[in-house]
Every structure is written in structure tokens, then in C-alpha cells.
Protein backbone atom coordinates (compact mmCIF):
# COMPACT_ATOMS: atom_id res chain seq x y z
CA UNK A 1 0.00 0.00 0.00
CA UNK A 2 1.87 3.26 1.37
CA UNK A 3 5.65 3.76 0.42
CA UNK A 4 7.73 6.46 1.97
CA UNK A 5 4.61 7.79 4.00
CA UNK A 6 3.74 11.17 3.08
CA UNK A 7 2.40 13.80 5.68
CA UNK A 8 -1.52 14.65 5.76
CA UNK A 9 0.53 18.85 5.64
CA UNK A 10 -0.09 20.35 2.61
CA UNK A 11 -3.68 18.89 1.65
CA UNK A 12 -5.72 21.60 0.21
CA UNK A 13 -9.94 22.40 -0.16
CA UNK A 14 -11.40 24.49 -2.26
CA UNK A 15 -14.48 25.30 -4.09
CA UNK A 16 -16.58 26.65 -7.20
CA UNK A 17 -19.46 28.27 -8.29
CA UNK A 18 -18.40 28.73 -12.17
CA UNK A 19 -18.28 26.55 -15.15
CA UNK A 20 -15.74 25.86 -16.19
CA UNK A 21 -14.62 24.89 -12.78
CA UNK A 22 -12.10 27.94 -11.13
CA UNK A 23 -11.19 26.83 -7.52
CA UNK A 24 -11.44 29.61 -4.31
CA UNK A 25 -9.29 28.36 -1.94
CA UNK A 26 -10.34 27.05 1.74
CA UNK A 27 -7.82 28.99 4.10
CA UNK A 28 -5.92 28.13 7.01
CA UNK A 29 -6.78 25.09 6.87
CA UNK A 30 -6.10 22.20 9.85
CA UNK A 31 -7.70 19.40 9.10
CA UNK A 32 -9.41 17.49 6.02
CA UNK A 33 -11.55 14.58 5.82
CA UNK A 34 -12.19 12.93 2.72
CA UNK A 35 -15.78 11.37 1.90
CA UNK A 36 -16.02 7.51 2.51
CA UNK A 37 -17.61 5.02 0.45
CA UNK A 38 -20.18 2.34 2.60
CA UNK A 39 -21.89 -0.17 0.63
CA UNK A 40 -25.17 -1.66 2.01
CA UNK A 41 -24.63 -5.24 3.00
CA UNK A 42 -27.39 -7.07 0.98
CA UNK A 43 -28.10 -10.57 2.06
CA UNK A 44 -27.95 -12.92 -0.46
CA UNK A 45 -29.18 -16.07 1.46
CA UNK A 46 -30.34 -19.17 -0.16
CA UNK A 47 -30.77 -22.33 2.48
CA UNK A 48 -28.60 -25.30 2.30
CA UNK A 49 -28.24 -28.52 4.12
CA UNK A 50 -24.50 -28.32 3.93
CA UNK A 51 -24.07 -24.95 5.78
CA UNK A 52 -25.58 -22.09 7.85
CA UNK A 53 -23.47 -19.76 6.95
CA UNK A 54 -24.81 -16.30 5.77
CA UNK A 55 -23.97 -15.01 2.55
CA UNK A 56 -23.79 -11.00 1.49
CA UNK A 57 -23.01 -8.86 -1.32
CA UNK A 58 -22.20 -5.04 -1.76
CA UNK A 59 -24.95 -2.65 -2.25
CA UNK A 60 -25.66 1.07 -2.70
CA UNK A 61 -23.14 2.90 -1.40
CA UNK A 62 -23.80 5.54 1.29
CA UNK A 63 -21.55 8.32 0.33
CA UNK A 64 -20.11 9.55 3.96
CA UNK A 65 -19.60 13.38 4.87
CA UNK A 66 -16.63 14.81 4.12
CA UNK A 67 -15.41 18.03 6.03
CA UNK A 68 -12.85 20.40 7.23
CA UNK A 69 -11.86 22.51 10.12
CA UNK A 70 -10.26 25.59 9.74
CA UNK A 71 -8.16 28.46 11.75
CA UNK A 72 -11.46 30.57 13.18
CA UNK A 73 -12.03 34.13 12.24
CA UNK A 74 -14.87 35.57 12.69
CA UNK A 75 -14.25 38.92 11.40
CA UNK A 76 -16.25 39.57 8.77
CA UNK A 77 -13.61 42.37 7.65
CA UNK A 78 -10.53 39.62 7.55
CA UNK A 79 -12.80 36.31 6.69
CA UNK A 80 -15.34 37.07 3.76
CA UNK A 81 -15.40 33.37 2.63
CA UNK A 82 -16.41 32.19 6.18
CA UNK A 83 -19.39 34.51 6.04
CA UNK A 84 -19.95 32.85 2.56
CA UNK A 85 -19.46 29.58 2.90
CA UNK A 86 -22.14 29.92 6.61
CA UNK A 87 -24.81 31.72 4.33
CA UNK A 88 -24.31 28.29 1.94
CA UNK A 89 -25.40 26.57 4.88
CA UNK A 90 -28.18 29.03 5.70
CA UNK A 91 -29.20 28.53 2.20
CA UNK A 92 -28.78 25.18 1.24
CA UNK A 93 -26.76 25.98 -1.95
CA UNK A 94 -24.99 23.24 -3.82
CA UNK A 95 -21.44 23.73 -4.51
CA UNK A 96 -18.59 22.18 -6.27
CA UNK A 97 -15.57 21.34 -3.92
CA UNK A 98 -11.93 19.92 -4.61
CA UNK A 99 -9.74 18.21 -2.62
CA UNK A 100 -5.81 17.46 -2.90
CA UNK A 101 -3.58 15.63 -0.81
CA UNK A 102 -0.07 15.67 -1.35
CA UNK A 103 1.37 12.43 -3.03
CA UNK A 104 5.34 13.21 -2.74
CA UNK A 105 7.19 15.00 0.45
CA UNK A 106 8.03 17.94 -1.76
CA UNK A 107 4.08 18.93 -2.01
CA UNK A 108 4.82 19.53 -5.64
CA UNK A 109 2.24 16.30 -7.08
CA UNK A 110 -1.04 16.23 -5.75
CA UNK A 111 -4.03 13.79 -6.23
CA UNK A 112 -7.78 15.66 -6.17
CA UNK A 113 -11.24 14.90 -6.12
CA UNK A 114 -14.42 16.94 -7.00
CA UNK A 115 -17.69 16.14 -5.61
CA UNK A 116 -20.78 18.49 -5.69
CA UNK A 117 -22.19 18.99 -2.06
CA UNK A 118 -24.26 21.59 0.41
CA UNK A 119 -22.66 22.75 3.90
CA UNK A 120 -24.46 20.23 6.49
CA UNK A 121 -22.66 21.65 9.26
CA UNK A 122 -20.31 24.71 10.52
CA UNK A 123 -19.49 23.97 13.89
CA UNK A 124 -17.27 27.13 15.37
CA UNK A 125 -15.02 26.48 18.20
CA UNK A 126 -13.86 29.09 20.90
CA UNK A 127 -11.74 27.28 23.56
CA UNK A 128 -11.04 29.88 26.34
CA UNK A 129 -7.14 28.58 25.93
CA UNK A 130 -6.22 27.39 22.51
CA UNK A 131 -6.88 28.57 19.45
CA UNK A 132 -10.53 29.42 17.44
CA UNK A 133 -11.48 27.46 14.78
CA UNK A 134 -14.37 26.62 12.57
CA UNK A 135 -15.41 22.96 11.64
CA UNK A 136 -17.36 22.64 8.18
CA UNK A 137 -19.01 19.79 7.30
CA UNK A 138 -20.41 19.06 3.42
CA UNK A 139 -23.48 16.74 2.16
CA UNK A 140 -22.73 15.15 -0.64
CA UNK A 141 -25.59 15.76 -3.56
CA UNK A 142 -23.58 14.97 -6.18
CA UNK A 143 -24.13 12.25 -9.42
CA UNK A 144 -20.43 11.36 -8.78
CA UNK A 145 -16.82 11.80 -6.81
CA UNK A 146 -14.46 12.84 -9.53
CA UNK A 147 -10.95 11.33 -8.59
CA UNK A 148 -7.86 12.82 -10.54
CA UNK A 149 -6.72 10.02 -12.86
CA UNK A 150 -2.86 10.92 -12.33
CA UNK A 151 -1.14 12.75 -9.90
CA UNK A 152 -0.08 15.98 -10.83
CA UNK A 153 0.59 19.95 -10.34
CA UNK A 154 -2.06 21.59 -7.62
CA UNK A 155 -4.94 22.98 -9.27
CA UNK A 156 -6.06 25.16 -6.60
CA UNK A 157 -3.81 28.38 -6.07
């Protein structure tokens, strides 16, 4: 599977309201989580008088949330895209979203995916003694998740 390991620093988020596709950046950004893929268990039973045991195959797949947590600012002066991305939530607007993650030390090859989803969740944390920050979580409503078929140069800037 993994060779070298290669540090989660350096994954990036971003997002789009245009066609063709031109990617806003997600900034000061923590923490990424990448959407899962859960297929159903579908049981796929017939009796026998050789064995009981149960027998399953793959279903739909549930499409899990993915997310990020960012560096909190909640200045509306310093952090327009917070104030955009909560009104998305308010709204219930459908976006288009990228993710990269690194696939080389140097952070000079990435690997991205695009997904269409709404903002579930922002979840702002204000710990009296560490740092603010603002966790965002997405609901995927797309047809698809869009993985790059080679790794290459970032295409968020």
C-alpha cells in the first residue's frame, strides 16, 4: 500500500461556483476529511443442508460526509469566505468542492477529487485557551466523486 509515507501537511480544499470549474481556496486550513464510500450489505441467502453460513453482497453505497476545520475568524472584515461559505449553509446551496492531498514530500504532485455537495454543518469552536477554529461539514448531492486520474501539479492556487 503506502511507500515512503507522506504527511496529511499540505492537503488543500477548495471550491466553485463557475463553469468551467475555477477553484477559491479554503484557508488556514487544519484538518481534512475525505468522503467515505459504505456499501449496504445485501443478504444474499439461499438455504442449504451443507451450511448455515450467511452469505452478502455489496450494495448502494452511502456516500459519507466529508469536512474540514479551519483556523477561526470571525471577522467579517478579515474572513469574507467564512461569512460565505455559513450563508451556503443558511441557504442550502450546492457547490462544487476539490480536494488534494499531497502524493510526494516535496508537495509539488497532488491527487484531487471533485464532488458536488451543500454545507451540512459549521461547527465554530472558541476554547477559552487554545486557538478558534471553525469545523465545516459538506453533504454530498452529487451524481459522482471525480478522482484525478494521475497525480499531478495543484490545481487550486
Amino acid at each position: 500500500m503506502a511507500t515512503g509515507g507522506v504527511l496529511g501537511n499540505g492537503c488543500k480544499a477548495a471550491y466553485s461556483l463557475n463553469s468551467p470549474l475555477s477553484w477559491t481556496a479554503v484557508t488556514q486550513l487544519i484538518d481534512l476529511s475525505f468522503p467515505s464510500w459504505v456499501a449496504d450489505r445485501v443478504n444474499k441467502d439461499t438455504h442449504s443442508i451443507t451450511n448455515k453460513l450467511h452469505r452478502n453482497m455489496p450494495g448502494m453505497i452511502t456516500v459519507g460526509d466529508p469536512g474540514f476545520t479551519t483556523l477561526g475568524d470571525m471577522d467579517p472584515a478579515t474572513s469574507p469566505d467564512w461569512d460565505q461559505i455559513r450563508q451556503w449553509n443558511i441557504d442550502g446551496t450546492k457547490v462544487w468542492w476539490r480536494f488534494e492531498v499531497p502524493t510526494n514530500r516535496a508537495k509539488t504532485l497532488f491527487r484531487g477529487l471533485e464532488f458536488e455537495a451543500s454545507v451540512a454543518e459549521i461547527v465554530p469552536a472558541v476554547p477559552i485557551a487554545d486557538k478558534q477554529t471553525s469545523a465545516t461539514k459538506l453533504m454530498f448531492e452529487g451524481d459522482d466523486v471525480y478522482w484525478d486520474a494521475a497525480a499531478g501539479a495543484s490545481e487550486i492556487s
